[in-house]
C-alpha atoms as a PDB file:
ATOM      1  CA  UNK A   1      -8.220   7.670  -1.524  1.00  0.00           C
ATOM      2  CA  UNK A   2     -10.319   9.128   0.753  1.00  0.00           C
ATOM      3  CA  UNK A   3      -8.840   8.254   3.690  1.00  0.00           C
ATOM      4  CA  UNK A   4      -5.113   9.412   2.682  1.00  0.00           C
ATOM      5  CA  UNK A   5      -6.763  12.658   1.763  1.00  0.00           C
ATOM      6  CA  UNK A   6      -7.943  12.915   4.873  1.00  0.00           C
ATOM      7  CA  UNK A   7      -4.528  12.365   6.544  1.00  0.00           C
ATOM      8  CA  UNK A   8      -2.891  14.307   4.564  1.00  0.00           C
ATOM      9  CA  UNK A   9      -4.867  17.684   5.309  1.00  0.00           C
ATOM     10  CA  UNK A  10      -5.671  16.709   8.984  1.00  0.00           C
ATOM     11  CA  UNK A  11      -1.140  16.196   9.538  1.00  0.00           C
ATOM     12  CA  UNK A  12      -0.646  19.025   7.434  1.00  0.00           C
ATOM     13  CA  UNK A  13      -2.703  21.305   9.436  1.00  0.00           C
ATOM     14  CA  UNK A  14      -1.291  19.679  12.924  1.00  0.00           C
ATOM     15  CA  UNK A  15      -4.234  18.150  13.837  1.00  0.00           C
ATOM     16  CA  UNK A  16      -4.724  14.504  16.084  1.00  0.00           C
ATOM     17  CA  UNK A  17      -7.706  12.628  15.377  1.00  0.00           C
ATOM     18  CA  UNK A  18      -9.914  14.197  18.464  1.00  0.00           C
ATOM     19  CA  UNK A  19      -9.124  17.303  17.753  1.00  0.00           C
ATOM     20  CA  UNK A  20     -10.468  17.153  14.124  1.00  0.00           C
ATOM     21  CA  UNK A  21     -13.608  14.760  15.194  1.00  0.00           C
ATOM     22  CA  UNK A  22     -14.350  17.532  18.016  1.00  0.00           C
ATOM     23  CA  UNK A  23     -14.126  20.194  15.574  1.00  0.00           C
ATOM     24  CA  UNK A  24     -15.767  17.766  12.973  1.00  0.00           C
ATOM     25  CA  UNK A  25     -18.475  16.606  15.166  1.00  0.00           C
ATOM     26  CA  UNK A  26     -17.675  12.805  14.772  1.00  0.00           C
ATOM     27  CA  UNK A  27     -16.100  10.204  16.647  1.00  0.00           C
ATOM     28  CA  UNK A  28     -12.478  10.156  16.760  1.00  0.00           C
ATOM     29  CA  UNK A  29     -12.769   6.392  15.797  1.00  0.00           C
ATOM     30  CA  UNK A  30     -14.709   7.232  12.957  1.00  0.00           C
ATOM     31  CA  UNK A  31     -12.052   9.438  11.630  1.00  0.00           C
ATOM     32  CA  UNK A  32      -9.583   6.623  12.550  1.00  0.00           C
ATOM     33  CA  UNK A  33     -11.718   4.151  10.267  1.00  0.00           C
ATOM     34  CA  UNK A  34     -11.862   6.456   7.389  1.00  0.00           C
ATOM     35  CA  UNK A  35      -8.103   6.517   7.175  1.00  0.00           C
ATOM     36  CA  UNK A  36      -7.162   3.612   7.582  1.00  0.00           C
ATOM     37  CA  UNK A  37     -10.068   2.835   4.696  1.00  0.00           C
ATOM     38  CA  UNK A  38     -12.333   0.439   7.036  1.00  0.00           C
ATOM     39  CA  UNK A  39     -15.428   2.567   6.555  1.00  0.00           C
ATOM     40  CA  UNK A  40     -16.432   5.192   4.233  1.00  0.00           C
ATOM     41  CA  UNK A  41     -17.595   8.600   5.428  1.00  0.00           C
ATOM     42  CA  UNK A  42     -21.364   9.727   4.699  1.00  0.00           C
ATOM     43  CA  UNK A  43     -22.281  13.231   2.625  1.00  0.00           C
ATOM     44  CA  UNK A  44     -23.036  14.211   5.998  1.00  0.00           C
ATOM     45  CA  UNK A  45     -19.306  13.826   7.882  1.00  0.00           C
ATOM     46  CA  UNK A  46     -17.641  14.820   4.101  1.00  0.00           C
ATOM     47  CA  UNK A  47     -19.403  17.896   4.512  1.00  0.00           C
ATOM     48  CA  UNK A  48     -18.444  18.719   8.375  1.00  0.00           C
ATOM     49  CA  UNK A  49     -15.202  17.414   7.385  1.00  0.00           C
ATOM     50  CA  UNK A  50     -14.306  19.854   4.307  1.00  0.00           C
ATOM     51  CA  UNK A  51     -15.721  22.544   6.448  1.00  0.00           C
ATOM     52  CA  UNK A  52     -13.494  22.226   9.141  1.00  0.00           C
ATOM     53  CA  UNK A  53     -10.297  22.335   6.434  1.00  0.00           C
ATOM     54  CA  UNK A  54     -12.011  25.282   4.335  1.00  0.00           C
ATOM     55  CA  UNK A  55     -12.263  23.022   1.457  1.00  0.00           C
ATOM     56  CA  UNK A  56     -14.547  21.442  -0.579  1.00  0.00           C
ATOM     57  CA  UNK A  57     -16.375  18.167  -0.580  1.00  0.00           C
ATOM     58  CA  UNK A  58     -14.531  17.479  -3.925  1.00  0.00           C
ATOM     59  CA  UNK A  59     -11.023  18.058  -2.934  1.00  0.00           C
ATOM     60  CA  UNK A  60     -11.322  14.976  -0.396  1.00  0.00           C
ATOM     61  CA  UNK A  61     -11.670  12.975  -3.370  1.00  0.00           C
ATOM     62  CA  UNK A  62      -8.125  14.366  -4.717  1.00  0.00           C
ATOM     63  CA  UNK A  63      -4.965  12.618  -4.952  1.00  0.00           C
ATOM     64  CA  UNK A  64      -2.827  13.231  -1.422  1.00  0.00           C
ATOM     65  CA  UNK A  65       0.309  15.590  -2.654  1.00  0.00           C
ATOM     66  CA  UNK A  66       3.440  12.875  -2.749  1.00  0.00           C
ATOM     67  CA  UNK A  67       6.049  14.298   0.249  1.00  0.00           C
ATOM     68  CA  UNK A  68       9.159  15.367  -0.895  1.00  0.00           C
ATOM     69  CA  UNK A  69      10.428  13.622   2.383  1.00  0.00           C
ATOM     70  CA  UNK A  70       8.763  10.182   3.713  1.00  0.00           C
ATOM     71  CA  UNK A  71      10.037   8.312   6.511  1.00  0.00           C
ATOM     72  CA  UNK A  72       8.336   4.932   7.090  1.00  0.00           C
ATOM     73  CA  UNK A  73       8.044   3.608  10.596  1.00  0.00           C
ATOM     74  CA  UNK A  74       6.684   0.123  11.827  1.00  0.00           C
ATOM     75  CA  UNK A  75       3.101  -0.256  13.029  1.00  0.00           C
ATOM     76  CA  UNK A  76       2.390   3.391  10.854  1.00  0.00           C
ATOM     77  CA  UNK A  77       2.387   1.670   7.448  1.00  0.00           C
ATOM     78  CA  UNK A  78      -0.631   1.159   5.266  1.00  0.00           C
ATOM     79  CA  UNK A  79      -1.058  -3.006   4.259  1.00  0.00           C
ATOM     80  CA  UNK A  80      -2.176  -3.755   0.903  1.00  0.00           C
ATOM     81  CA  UNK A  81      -3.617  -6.379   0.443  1.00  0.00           C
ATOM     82  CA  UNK A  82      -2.680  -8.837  -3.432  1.00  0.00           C
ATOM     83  CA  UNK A  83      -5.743  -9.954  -5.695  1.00  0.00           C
ATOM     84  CA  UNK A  84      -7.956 -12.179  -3.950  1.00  0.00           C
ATOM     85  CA  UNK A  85      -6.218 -11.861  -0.431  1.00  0.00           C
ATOM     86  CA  UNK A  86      -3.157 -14.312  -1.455  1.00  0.00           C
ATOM     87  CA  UNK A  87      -0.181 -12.149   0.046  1.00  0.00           C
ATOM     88  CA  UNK A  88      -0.084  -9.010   2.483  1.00  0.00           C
ATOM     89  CA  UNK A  89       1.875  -6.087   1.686  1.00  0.00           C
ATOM     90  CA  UNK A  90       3.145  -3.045   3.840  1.00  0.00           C
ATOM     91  CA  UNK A  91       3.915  -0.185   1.784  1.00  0.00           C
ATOM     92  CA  UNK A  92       7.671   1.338   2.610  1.00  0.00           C
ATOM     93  CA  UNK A  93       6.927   4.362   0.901  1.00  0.00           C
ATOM     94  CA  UNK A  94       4.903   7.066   0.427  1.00  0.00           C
ATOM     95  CA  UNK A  95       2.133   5.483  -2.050  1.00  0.00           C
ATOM     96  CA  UNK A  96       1.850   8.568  -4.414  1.00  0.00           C
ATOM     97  CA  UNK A  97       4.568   9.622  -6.938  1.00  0.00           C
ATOM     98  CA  UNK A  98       6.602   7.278  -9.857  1.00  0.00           C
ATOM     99  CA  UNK A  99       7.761   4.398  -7.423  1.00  0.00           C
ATOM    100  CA  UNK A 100       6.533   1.983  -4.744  1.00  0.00           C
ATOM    101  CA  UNK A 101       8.761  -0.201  -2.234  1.00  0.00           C
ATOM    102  CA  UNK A 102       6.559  -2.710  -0.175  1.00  0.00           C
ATOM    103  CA  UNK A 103       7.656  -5.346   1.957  1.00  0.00           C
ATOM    104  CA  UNK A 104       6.153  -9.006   2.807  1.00  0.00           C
ATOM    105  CA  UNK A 105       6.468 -12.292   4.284  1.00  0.00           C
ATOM    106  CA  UNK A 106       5.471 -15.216   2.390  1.00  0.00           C
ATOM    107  CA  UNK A 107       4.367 -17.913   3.917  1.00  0.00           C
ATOM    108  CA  UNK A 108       5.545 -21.795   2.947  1.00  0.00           C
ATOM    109  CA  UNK A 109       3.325 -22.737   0.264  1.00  0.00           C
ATOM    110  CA  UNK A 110       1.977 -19.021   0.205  1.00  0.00           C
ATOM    111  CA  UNK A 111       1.979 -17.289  -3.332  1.00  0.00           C
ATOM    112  CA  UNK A 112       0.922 -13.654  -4.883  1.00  0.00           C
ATOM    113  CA  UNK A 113      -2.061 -14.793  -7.154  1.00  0.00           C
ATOM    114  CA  UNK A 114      -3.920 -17.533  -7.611  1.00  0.00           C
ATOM    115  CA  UNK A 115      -2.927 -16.736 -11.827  1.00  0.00           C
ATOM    116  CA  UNK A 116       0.303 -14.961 -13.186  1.00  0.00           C
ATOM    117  CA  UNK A 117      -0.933 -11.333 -14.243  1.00  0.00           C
ATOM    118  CA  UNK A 118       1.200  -8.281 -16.042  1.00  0.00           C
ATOM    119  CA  UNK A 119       0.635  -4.562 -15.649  1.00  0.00           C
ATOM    120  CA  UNK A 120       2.348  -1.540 -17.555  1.00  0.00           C
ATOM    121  CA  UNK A 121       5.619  -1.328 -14.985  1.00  0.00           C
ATOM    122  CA  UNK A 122       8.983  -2.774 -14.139  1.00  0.00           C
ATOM    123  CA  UNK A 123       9.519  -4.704 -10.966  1.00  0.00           C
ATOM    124  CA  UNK A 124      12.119  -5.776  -8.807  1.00  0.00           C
ATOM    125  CA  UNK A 125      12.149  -8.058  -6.097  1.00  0.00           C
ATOM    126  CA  UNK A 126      14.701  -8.752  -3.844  1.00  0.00           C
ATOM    127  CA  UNK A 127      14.422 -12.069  -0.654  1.00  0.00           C
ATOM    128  CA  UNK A 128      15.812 -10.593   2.398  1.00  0.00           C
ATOM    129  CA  UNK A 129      15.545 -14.158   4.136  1.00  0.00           C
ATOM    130  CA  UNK A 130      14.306 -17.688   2.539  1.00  0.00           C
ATOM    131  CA  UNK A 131      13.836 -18.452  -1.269  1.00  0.00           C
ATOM    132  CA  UNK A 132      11.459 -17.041  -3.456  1.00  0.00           C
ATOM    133  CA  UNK A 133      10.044 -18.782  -6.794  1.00  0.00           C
ATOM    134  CA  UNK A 134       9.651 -15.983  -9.023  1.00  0.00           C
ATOM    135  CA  UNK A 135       7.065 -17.342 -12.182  1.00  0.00           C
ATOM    136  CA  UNK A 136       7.490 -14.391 -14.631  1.00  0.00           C
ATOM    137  CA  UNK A 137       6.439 -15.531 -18.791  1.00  0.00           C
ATOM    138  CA  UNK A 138       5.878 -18.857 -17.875  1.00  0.00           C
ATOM    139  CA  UNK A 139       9.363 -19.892 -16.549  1.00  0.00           C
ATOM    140  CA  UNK A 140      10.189 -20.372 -12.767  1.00  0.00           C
ATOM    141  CA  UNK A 141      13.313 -18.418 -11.534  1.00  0.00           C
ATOM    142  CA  UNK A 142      14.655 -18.961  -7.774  1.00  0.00           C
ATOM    143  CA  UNK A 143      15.634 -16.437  -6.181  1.00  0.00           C
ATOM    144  CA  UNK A 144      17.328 -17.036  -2.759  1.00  0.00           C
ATOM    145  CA  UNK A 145      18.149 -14.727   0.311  1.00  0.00           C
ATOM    146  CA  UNK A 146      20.200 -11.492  -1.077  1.00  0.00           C
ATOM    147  CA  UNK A 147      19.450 -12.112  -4.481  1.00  0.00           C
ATOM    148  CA  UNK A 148      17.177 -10.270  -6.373  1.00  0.00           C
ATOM    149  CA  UNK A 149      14.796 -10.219  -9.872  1.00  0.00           C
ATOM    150  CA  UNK A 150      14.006  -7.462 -12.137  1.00  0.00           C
ATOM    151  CA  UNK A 151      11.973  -7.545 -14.984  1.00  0.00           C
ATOM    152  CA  UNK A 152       9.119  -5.870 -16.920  1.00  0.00           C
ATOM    153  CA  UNK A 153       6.142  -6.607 -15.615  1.00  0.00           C
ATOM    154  CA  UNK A 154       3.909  -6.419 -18.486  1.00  0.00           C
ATOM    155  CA  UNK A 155       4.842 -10.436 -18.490  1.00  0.00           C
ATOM    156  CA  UNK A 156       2.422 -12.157 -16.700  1.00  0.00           C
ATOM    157  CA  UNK A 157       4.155 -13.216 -13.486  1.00  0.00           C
ATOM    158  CA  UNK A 158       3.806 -14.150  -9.905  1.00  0.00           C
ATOM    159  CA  UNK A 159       5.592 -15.217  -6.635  1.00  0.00           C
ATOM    160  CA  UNK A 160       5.608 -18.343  -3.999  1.00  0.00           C
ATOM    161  CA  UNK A 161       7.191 -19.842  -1.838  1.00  0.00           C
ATOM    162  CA  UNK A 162       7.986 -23.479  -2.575  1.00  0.00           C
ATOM    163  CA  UNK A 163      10.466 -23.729   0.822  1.00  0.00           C
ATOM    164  CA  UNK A 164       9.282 -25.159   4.252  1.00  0.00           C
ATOM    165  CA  UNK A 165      10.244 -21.543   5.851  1.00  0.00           C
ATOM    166  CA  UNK A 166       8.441 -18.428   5.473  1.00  0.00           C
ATOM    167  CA  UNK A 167      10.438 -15.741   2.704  1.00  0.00           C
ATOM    168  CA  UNK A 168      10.575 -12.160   3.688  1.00  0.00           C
ATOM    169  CA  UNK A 169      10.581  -9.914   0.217  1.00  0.00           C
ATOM    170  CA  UNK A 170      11.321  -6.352  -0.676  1.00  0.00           C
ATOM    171  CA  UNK A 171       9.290  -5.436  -3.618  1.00  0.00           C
ATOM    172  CA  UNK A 172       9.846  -2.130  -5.805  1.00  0.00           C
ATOM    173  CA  UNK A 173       7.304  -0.995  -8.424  1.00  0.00           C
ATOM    174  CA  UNK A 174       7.615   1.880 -11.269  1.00  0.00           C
ATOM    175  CA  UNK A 175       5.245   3.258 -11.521  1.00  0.00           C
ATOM    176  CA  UNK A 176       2.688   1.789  -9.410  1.00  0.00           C
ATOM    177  CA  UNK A 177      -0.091  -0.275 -10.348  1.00  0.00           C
ATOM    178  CA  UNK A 178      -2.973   0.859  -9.042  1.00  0.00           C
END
């Protein structure tokens, strides 16, 4: 949270990372860590840094305002990572408001949990290339290149990939599950 924060006000006011770690006192790669949410900051560097934005240590901690406009580009986007490492997903969109689009490649033999899980949202997925097994309640649904699954997600569910090829997904959540 942190770290978004931190992007957000540092963007906002037009600022690369050297020129807030100069007028910061801290390493630009520092600043680069703390966004991208490698490291986290000390009092110390919260302080410098809420100084240099003229706001308080406390705001950091704050939700980043959603944009009313996001544009996601390759090599910008943050990776999430699924419960215990399984799957990798790059978030399409902006991470804070009522809906979130991420995008991953499942390896063969690769799946999103180790144990179907539900959460208070509705999901879609749709396979942009390969097949998808889609384990939602207990039953397994296929799901093959330009088709797509919705469903609630408070039922326990999951994905893999049962093929020999990997199976690129598109996966929209609303709301988000934290």
């Amino acid at each position: 949270m942190i770290g978004d924060r931190l992007k957000e006000l540092r963007t906002a006011r037009g600022l690369s990372l050297r020129e807030l770690a100069a007028q910061a006192g801290v390493s630009a790669t520092l600043l680069s860590q703390i966004e991208r949410a490698v490291t986290d900051p000390s009092l110390e560097t919260l302080r410098r840094l809420a100084g240099v934005f003229g706001e308080s240590v406390s705001s950091l901690f704050s939700e980043p305002t959603p944009p009313t406009v996001w544009i996601s580009r390759p090599n910008q986007r943050v990776m999430l990572t699924a419960p215990k490492g399984q799957v990798a997903y790059e978030r399409l969109t902006a991470g804070a408001g009522q809906l979130e689009v991420l995008r991953a490649v499942l390896e063969p033999g690769q799946m999103s949990a180790d144990e179907p899980r539900g959460h208070e949202s509705a999901e879609c997925v749709y396979v942009v290339t390969g097949a998808l097994v889609a384990q939602v309640a207990g039953v397994d649904y296929a799901v093959k290149a330009g088709e797509s699954i919705s469903f609630d997600a408070r039922l326990p569910h999951r994905y893999l990939n049962a093929s020999k090829a990997p199976t690129e997904i598109i996966l929209s959540v609303t709301p988000p599950n934290p």
